[in-house]
N, C-alpha and C. Protein backbone atom coordinates (compact mmCIF):
# COMPACT_ATOMS: atom_id res chain seq x y z
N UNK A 1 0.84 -1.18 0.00
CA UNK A 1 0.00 0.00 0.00
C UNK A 1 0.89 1.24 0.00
N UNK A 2 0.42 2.18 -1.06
CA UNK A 2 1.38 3.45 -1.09
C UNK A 2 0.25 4.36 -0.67
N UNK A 3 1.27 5.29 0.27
CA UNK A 3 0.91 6.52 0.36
C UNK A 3 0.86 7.78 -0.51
N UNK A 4 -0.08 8.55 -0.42
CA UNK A 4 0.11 9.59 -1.47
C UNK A 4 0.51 10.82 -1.02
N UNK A 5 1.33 11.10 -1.29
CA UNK A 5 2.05 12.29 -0.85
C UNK A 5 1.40 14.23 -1.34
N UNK A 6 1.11 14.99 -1.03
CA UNK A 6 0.11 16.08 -1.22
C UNK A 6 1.70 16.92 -1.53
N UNK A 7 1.21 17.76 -2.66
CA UNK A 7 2.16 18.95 -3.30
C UNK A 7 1.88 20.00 -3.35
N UNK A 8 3.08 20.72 -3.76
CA UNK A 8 2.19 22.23 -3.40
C UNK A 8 1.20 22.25 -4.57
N UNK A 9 1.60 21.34 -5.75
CA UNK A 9 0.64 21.81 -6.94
C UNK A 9 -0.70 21.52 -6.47
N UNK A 10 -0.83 20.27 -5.41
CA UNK A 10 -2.29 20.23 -5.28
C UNK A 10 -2.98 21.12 -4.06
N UNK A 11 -1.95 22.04 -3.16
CA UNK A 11 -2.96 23.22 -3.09
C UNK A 11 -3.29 24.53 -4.12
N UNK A 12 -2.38 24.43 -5.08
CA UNK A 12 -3.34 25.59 -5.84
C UNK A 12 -4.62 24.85 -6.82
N UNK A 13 -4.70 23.43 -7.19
CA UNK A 13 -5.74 22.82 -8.11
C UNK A 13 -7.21 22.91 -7.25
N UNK A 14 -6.98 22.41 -6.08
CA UNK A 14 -7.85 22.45 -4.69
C UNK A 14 -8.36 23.52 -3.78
N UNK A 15 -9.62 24.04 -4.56
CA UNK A 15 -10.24 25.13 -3.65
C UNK A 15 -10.06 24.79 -2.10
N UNK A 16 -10.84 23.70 -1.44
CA UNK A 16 -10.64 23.10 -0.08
C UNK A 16 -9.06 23.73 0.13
N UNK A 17 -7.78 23.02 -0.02
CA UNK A 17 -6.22 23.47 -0.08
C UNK A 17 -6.44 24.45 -0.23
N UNK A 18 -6.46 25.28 -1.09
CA UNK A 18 -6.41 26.96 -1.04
C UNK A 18 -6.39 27.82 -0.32
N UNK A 19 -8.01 27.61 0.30
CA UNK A 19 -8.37 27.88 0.98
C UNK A 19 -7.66 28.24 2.89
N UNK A 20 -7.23 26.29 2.79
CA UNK A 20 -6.55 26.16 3.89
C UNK A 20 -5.32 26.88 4.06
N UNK A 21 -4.39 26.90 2.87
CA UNK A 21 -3.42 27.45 3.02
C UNK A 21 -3.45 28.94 3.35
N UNK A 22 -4.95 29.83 2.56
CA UNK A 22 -4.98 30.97 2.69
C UNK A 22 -4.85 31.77 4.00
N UNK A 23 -5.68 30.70 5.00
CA UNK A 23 -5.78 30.62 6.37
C UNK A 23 -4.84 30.89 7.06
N UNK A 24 -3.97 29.79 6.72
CA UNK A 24 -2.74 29.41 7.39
C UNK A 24 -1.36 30.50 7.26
N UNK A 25 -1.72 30.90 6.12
CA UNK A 25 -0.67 32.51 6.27
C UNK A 25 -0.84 33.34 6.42
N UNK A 26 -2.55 33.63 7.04
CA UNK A 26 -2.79 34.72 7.51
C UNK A 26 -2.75 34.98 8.92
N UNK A 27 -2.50 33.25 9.65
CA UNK A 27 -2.41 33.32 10.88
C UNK A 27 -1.20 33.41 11.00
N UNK A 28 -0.32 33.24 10.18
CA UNK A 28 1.37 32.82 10.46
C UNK A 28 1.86 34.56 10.15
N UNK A 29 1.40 35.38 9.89
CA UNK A 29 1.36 36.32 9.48
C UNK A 29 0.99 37.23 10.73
N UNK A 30 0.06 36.98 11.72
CA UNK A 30 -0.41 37.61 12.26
C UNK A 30 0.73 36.99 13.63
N UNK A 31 1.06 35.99 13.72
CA UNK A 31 2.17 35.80 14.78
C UNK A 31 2.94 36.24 14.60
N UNK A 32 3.75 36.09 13.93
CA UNK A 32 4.77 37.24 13.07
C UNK A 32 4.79 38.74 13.07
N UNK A 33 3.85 39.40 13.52
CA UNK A 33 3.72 40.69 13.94
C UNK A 33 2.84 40.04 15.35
N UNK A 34 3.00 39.57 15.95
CA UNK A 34 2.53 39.56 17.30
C UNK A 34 1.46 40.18 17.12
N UNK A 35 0.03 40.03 16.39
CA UNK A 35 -1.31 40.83 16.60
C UNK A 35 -1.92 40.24 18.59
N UNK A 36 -2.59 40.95 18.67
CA UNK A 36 -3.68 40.65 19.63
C UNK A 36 -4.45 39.50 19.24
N UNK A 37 -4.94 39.16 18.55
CA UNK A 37 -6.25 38.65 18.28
C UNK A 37 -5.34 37.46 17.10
N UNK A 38 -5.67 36.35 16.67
CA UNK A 38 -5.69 35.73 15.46
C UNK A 38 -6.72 35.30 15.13
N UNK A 39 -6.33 35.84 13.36
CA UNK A 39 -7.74 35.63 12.63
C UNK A 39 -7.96 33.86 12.83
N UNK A 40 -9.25 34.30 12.46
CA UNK A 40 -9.56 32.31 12.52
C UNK A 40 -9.55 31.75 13.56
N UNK A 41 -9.46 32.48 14.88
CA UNK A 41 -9.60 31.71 16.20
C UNK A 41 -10.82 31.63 17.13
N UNK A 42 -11.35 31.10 17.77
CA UNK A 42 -12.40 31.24 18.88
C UNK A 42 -11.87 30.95 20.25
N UNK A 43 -12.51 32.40 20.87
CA UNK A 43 -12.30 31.82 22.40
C UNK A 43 -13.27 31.43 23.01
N UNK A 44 -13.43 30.32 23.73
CA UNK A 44 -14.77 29.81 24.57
C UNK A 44 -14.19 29.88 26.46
N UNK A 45 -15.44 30.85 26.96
CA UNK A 45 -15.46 30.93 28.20
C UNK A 45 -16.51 30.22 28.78
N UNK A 46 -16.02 29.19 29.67
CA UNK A 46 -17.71 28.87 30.10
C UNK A 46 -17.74 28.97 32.13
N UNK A 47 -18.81 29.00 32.00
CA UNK A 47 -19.09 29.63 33.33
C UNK A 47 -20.61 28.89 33.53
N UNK A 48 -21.05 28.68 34.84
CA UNK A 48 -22.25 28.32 35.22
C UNK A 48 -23.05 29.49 35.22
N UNK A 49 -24.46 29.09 34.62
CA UNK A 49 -25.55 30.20 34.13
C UNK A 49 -25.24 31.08 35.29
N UNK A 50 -25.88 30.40 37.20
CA UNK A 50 -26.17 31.57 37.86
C UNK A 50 -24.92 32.37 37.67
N UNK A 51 -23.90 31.94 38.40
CA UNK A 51 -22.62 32.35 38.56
C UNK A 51 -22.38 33.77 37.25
N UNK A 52 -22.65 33.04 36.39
CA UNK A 52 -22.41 34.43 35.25
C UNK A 52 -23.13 35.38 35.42
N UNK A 53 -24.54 35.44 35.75
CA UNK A 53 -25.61 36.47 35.77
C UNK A 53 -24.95 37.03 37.17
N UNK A 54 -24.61 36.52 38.14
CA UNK A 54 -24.04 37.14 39.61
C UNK A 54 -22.71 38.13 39.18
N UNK A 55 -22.00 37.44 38.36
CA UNK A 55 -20.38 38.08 38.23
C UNK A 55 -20.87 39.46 37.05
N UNK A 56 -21.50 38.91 35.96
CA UNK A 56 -21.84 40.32 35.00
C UNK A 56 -23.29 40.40 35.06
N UNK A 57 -22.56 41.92 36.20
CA UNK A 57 -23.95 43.17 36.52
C UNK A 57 -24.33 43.95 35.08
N UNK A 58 -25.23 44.79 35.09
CA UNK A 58 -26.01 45.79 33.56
C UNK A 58 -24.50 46.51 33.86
N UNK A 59 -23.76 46.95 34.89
CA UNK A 59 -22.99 48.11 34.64
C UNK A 59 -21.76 47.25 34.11
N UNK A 60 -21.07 46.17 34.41
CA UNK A 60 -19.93 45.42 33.64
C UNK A 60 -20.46 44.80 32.31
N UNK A 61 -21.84 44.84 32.15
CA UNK A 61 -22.01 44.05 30.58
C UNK A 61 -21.73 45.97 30.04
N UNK A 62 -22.39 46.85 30.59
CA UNK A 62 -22.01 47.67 29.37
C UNK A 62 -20.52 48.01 29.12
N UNK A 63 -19.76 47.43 30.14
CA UNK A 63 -18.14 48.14 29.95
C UNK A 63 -17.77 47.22 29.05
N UNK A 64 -18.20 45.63 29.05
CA UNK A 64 -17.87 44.54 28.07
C UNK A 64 -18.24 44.87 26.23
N UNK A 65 -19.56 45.88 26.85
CA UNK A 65 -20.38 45.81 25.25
C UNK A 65 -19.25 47.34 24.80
N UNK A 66 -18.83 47.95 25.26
CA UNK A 66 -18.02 49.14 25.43
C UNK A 66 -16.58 48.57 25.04
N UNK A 67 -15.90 47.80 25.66
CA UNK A 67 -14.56 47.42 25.38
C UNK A 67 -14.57 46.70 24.44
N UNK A 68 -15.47 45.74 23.58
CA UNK A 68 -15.43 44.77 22.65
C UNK A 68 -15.23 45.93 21.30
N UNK A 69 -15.68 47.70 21.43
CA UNK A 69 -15.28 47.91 19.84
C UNK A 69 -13.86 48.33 19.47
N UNK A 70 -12.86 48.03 20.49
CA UNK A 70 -11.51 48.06 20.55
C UNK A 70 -11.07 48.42 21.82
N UNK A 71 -9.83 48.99 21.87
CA UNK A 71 -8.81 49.65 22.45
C UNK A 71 -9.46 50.89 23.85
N UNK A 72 -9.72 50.94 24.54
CA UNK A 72 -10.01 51.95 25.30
C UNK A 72 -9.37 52.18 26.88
N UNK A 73 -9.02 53.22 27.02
CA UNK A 73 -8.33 53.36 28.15
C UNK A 73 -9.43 53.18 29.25
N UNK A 74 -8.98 52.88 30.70
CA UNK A 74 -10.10 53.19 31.82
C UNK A 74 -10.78 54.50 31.87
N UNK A 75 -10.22 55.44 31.46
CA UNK A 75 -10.67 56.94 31.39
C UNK A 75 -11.80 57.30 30.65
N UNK A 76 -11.53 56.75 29.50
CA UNK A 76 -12.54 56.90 28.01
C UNK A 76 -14.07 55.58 28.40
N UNK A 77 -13.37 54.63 29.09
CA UNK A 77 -14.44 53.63 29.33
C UNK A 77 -15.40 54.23 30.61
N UNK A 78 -14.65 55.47 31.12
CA UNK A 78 -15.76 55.68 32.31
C UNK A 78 -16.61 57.24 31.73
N UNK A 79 -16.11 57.72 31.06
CA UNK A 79 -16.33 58.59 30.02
C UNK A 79 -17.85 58.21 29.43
N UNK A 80 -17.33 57.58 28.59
CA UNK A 80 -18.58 56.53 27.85
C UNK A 80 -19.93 56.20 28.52
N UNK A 81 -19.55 56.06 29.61
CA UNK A 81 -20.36 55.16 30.47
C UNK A 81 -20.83 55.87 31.35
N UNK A 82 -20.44 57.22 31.75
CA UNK A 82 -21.11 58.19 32.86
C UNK A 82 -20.75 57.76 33.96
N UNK A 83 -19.34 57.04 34.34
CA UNK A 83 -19.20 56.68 35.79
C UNK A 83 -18.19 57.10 36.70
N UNK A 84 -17.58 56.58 37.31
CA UNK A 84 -16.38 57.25 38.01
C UNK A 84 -15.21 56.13 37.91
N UNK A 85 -14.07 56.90 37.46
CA UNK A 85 -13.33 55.83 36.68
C UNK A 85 -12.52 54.81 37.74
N UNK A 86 -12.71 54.99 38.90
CA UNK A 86 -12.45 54.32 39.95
C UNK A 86 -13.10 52.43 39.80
N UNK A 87 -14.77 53.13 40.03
CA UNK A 87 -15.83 52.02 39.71
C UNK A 87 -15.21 51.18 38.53
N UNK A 88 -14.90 51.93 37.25
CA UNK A 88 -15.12 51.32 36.06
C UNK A 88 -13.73 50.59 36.66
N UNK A 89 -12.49 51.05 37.23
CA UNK A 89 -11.34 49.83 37.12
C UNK A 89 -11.73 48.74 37.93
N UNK A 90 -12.78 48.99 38.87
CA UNK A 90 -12.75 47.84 39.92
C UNK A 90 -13.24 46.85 38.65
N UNK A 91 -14.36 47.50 38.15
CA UNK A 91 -15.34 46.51 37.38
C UNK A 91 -14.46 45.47 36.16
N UNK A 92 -13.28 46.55 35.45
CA UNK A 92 -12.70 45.92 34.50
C UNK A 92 -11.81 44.77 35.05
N UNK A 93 -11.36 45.17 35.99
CA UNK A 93 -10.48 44.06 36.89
C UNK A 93 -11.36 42.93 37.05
N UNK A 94 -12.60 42.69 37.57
CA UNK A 94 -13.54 41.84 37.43
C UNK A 94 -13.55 40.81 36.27
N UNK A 95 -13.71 42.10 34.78
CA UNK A 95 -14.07 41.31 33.94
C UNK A 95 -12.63 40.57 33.08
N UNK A 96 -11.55 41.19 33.69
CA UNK A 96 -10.13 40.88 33.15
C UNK A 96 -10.28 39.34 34.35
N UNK A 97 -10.50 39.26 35.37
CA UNK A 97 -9.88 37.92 36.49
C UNK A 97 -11.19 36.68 35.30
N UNK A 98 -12.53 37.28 34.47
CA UNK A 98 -13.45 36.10 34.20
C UNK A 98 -13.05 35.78 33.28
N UNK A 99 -11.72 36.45 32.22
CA UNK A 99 -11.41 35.99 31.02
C UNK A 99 -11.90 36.91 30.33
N UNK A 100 -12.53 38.08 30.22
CA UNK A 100 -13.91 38.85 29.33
C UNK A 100 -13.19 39.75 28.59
N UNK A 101 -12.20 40.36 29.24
CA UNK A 101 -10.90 41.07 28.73
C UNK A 101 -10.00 41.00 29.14
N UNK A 102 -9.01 42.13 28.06
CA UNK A 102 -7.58 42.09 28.69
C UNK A 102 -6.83 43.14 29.09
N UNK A 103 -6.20 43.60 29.81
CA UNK A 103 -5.96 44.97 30.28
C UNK A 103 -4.20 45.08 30.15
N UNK A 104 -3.71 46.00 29.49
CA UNK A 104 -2.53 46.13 29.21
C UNK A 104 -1.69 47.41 30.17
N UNK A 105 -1.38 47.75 30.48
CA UNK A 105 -0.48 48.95 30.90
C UNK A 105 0.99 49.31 30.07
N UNK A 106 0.24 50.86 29.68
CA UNK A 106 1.14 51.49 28.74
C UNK A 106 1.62 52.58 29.09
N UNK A 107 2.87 53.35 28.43
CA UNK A 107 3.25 54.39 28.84
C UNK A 107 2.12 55.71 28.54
N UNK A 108 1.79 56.57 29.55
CA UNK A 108 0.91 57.55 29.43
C UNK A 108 2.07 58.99 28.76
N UNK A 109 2.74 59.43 27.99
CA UNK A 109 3.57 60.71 28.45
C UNK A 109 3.34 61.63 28.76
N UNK A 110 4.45 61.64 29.93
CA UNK A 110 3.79 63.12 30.67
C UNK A 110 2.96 62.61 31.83
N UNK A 111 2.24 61.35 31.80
CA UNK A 111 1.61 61.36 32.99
C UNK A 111 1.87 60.19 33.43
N UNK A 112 2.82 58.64 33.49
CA UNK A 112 2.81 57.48 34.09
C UNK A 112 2.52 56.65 33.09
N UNK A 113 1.71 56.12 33.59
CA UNK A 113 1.15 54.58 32.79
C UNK A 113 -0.37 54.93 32.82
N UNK A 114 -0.96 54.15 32.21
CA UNK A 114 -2.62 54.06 31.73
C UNK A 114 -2.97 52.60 31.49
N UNK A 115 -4.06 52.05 32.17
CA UNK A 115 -4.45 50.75 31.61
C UNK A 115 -5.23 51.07 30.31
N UNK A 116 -5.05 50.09 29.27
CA UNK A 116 -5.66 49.74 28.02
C UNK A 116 -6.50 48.32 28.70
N UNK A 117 -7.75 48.70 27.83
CA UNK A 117 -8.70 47.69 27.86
C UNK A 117 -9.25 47.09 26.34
N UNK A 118 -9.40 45.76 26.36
CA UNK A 118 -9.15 45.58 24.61
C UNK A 118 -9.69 43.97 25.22
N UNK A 119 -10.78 43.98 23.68
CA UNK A 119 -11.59 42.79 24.15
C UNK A 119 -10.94 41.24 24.11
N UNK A 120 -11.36 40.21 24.73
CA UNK A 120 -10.80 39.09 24.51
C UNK A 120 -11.12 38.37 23.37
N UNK A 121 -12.60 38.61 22.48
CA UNK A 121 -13.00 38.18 22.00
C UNK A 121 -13.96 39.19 21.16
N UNK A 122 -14.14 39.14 19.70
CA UNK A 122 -14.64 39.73 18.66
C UNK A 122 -16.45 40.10 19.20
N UNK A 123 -17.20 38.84 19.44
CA UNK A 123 -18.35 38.77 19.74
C UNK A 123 -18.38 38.41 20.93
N UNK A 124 -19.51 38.60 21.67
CA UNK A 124 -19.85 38.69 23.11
C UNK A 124 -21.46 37.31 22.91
């Protein structure tokens, strides 16, 4: 019994191959510049129903529905949100320990550091 060996010619004949490969250098591509996010990935959080409804209150789902359209500092997220940016770090810290985001610390100039808030995941 022989094996058949796959070429590069048969990923360009092979939509399916193509395809895959297309994938595959867009993720190798995106490691390669160290993105945040890689295309083509899913993250799954799971959590018990109550437990989730207990941990995300209306005021941390809106910082979640708030941080998922990118990049936002704690400042701009309490901004947004009409709160006191104190509240909003306790809350993001919350949603950074459930997996929900991710919080970076960057140079502020001129003023220290600043947390960045930046979603874990595309869809909520």
């Amino acid at each position: 019994m022989t094996k058949q060996k796959i070429t590069l010619a048969d990923f360009a004949k092979s939509p399916v191959l193509k395809a895959h490969a297309a994938k595959s250098k867009a993720v190798a591509r995106a490691l390669d510049e160290q993105a945040e996010a890689l295309p083509y990935s899913k993250v799954f959080t799971s959590f018990e129903f109550e437990d989730f409804l207990t941990q995300l209150t209306p005021k941390r789902f809106e910082l979640l529905r708030l941080a998922s359209k990118g990049r936002h500092s704690i400042a701009d997220l309490a901004t947004a949100s009409h709160r006191n940016p104190s509240a909003v770090s306790r809350d993001v810290s919350k949603l950074s320990e459930l997996g929900l985001v991710k919080v970076e610390s960057v140079s502020n100039e001129g003023h220290g550091r600043k947390k960045i808030v930046m979603p874990v995941a595309s869809t909520i």
